[in-house]
N, C-alpha and C. Protein backbone atom coordinates (compact mmCIF):
# COMPACT_ATOMS: atom_id res chain seq x y z
N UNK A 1 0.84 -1.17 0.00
CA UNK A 1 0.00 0.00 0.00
C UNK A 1 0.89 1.23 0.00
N UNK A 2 0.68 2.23 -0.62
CA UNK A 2 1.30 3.29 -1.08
C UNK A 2 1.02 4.48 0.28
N UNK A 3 1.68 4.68 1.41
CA UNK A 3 1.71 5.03 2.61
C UNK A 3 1.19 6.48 2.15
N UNK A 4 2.38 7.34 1.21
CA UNK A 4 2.57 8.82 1.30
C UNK A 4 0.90 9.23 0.49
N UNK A 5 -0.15 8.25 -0.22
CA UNK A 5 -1.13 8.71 -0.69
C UNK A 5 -2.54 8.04 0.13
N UNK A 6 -2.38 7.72 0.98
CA UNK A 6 -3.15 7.33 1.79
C UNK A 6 -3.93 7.63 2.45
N UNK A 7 -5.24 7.67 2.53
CA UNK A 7 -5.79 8.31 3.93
C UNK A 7 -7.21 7.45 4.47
N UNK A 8 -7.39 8.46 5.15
CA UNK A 8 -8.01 7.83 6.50
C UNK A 8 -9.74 7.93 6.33
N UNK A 9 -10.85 7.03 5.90
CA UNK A 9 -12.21 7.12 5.77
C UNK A 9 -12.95 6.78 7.41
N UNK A 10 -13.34 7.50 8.17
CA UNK A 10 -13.95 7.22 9.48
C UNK A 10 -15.27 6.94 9.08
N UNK A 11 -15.54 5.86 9.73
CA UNK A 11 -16.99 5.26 9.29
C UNK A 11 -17.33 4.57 10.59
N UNK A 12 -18.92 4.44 10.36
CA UNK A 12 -19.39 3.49 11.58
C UNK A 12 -19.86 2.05 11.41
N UNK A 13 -19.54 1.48 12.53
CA UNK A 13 -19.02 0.06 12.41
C UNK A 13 -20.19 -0.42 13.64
N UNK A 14 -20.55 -1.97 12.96
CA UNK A 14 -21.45 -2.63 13.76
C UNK A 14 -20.74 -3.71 13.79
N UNK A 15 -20.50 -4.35 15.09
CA UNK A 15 -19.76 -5.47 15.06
C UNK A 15 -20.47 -5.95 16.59
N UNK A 16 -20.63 -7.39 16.60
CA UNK A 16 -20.64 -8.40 17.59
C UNK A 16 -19.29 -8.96 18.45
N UNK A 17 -19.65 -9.37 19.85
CA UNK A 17 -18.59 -9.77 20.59
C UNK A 17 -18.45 -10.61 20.52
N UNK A 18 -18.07 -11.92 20.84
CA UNK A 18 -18.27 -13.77 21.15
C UNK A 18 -18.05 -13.33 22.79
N UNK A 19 -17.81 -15.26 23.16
CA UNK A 19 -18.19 -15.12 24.37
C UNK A 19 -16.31 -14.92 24.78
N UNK A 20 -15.38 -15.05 24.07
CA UNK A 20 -13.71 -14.54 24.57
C UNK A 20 -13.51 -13.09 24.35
N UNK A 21 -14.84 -11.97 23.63
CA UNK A 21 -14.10 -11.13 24.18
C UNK A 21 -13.93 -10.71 22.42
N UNK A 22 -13.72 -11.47 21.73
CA UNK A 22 -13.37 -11.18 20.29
C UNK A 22 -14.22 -10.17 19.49
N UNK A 23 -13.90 -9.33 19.04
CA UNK A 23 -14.91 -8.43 18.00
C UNK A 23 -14.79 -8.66 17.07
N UNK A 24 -16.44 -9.00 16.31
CA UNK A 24 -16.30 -9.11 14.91
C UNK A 24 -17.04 -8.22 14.25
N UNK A 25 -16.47 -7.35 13.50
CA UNK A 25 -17.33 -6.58 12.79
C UNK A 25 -18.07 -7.38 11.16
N UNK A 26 -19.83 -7.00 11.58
CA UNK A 26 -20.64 -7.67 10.73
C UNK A 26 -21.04 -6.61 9.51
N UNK A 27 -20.78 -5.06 9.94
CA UNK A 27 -21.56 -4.43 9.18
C UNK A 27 -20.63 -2.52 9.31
N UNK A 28 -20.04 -2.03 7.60
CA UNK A 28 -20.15 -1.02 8.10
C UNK A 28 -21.27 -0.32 7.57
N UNK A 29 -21.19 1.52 8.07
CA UNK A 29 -21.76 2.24 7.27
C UNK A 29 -21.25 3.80 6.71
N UNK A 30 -21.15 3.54 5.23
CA UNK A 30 -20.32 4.39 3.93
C UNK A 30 -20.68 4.98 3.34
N UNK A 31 -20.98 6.57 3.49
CA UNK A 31 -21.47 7.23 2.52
C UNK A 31 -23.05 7.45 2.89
N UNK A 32 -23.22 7.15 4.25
CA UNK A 32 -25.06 6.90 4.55
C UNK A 32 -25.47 5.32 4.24
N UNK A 33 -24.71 4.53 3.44
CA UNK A 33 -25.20 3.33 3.45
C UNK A 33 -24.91 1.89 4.00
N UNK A 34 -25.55 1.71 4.73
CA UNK A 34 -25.48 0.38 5.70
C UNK A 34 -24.76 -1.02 4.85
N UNK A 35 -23.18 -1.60 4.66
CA UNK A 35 -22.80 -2.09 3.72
C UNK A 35 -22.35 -3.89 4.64
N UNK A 36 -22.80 -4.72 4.47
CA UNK A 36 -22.87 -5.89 5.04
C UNK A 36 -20.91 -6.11 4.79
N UNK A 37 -20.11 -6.80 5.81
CA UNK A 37 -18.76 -6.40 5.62
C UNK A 37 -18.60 -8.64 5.63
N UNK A 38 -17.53 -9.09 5.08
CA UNK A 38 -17.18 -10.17 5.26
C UNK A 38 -15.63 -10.30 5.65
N UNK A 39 -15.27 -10.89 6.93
CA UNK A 39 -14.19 -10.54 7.48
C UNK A 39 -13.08 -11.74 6.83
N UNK A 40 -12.26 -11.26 6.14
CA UNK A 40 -11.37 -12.49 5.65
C UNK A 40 -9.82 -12.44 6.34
N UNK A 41 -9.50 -11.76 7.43
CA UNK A 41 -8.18 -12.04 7.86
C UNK A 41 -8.52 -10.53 9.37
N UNK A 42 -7.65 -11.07 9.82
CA UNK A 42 -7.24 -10.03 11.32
C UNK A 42 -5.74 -10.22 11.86
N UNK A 43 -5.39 -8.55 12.36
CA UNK A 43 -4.12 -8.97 13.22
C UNK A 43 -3.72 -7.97 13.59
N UNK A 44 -2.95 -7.88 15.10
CA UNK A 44 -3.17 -6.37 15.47
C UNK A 44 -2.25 -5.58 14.51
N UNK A 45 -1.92 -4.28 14.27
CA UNK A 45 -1.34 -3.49 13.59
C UNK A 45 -1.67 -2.41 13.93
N UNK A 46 -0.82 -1.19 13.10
CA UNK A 46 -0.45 -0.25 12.83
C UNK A 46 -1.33 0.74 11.28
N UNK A 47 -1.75 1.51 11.37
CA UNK A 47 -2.13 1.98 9.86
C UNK A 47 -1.09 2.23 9.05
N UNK A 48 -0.78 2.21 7.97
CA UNK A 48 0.04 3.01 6.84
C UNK A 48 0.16 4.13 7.29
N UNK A 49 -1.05 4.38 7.43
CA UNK A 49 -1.14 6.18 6.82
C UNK A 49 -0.87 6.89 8.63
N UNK A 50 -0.26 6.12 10.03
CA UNK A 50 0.04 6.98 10.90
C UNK A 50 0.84 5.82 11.75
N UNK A 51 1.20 6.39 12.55
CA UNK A 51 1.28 5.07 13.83
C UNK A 51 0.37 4.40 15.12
N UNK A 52 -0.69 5.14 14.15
CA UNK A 52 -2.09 4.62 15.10
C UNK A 52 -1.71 3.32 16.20
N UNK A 53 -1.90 2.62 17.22
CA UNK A 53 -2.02 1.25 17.82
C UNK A 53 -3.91 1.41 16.98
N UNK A 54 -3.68 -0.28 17.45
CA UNK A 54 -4.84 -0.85 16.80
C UNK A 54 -5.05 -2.09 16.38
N UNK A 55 -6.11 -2.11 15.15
CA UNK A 55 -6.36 -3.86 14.70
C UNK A 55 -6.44 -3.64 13.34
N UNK A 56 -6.22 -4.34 12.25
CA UNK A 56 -6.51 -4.71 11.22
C UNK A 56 -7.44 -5.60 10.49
N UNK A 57 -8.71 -5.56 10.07
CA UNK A 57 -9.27 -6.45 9.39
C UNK A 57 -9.57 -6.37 8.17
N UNK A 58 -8.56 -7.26 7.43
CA UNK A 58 -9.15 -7.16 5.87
C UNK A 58 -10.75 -8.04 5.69
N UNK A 59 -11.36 -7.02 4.80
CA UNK A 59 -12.65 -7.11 4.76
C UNK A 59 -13.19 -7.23 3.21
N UNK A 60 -14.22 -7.58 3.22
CA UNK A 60 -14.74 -7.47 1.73
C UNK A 60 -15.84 -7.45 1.53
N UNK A 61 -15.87 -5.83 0.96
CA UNK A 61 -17.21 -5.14 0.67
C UNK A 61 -17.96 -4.69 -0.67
N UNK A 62 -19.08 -5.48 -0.97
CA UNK A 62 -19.37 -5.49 -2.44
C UNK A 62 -18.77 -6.09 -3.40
N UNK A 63 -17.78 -6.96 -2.80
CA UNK A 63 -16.15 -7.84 -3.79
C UNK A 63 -15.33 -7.40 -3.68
N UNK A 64 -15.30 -6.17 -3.11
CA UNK A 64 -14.11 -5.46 -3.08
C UNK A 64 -12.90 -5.66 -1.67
N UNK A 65 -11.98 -5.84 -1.92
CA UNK A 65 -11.34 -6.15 -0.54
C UNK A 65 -10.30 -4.91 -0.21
N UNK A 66 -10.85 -4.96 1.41
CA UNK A 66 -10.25 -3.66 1.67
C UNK A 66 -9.59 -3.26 3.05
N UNK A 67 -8.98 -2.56 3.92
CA UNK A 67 -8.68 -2.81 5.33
C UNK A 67 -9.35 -1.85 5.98
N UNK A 68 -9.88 -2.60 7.33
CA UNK A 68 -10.40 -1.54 7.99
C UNK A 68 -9.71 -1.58 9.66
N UNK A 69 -9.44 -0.17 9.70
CA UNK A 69 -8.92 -0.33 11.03
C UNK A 69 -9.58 -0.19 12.22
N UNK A 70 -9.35 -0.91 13.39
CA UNK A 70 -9.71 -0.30 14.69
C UNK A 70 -8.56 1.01 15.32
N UNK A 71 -8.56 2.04 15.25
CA UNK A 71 -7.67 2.58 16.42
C UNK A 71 -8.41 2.79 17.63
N UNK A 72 -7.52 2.43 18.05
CA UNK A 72 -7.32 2.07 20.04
C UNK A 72 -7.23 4.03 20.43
N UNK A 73 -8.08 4.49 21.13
CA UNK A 73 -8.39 5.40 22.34
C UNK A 73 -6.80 5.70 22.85
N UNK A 74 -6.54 6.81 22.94
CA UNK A 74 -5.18 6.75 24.20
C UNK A 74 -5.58 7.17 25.26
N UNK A 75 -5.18 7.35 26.38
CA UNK A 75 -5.23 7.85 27.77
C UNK A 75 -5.66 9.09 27.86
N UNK A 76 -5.77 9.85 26.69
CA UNK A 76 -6.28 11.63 26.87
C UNK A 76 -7.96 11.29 26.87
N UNK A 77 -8.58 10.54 26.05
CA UNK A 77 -10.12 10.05 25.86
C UNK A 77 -10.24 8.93 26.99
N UNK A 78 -10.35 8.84 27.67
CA UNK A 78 -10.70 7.92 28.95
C UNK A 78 -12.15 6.90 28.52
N UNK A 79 -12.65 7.95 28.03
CA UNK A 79 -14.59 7.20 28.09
C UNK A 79 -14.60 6.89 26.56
N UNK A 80 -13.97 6.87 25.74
CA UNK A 80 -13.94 6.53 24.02
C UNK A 80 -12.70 4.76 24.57
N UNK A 81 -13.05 4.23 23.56
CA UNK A 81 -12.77 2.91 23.51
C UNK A 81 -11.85 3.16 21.97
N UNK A 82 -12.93 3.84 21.06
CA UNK A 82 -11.59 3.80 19.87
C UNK A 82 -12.51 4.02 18.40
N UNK A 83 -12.03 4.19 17.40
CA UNK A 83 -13.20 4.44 16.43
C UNK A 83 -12.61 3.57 15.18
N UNK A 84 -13.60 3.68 14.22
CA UNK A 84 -13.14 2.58 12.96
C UNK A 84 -12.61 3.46 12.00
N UNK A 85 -11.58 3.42 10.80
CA UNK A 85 -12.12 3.62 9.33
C UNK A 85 -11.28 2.66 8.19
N UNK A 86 -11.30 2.86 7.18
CA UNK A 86 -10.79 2.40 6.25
C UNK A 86 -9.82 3.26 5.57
N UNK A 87 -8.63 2.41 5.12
CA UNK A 87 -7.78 3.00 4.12
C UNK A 87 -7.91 2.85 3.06
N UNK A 88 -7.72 4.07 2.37
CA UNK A 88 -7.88 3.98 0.96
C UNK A 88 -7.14 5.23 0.28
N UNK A 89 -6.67 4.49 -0.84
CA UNK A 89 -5.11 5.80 -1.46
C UNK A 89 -6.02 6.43 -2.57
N UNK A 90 -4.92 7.21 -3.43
CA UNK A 90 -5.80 7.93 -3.67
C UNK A 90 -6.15 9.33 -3.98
């Protein structure tokens, strides 16, 4: 992925827990539209486009395969847990 053209799409994310704790995100929403997500790989990481902490899930939306990140909250947001988006260059 091409780092220096990269950026950052914040979107909202519907995802389920299991019973370990695991998040799976089932569903984002892009542009106003509610887009059913299929999770084909995970692992914690880093974004390209910063040194975010976080998670990685490559996903695939409409056929299209794509990454979406979790970044992780730091210690200045206490009551935020962390928000989603996707990379995409560009």
């Amino acid at each position: 992925m091409d780092t220096d053209r990269s950026r950052r799409i914040y979107v909202t994310v519907e995802s389920v827990f299991d019973q370990t704790g695991y998040m799976q995100p089932i569903s984002i929403t892009w542009d106003g539209r509610r887009l059913p997500v299929e999770v084909r790989d995970f692992c914690p990481a880093a974004s390209g486009a910063g040194s975010s902490r976080g998670d990685c899930y490559t996903i695939v939306i409409g056929g299209h395969e794509k990454h979406l990140f979790f970044e992780r909250a730091g210690s200045l947001y206490p009551s935020r847990v962390g928000r989603w988006f996707v990379e995409v260059t560009g």
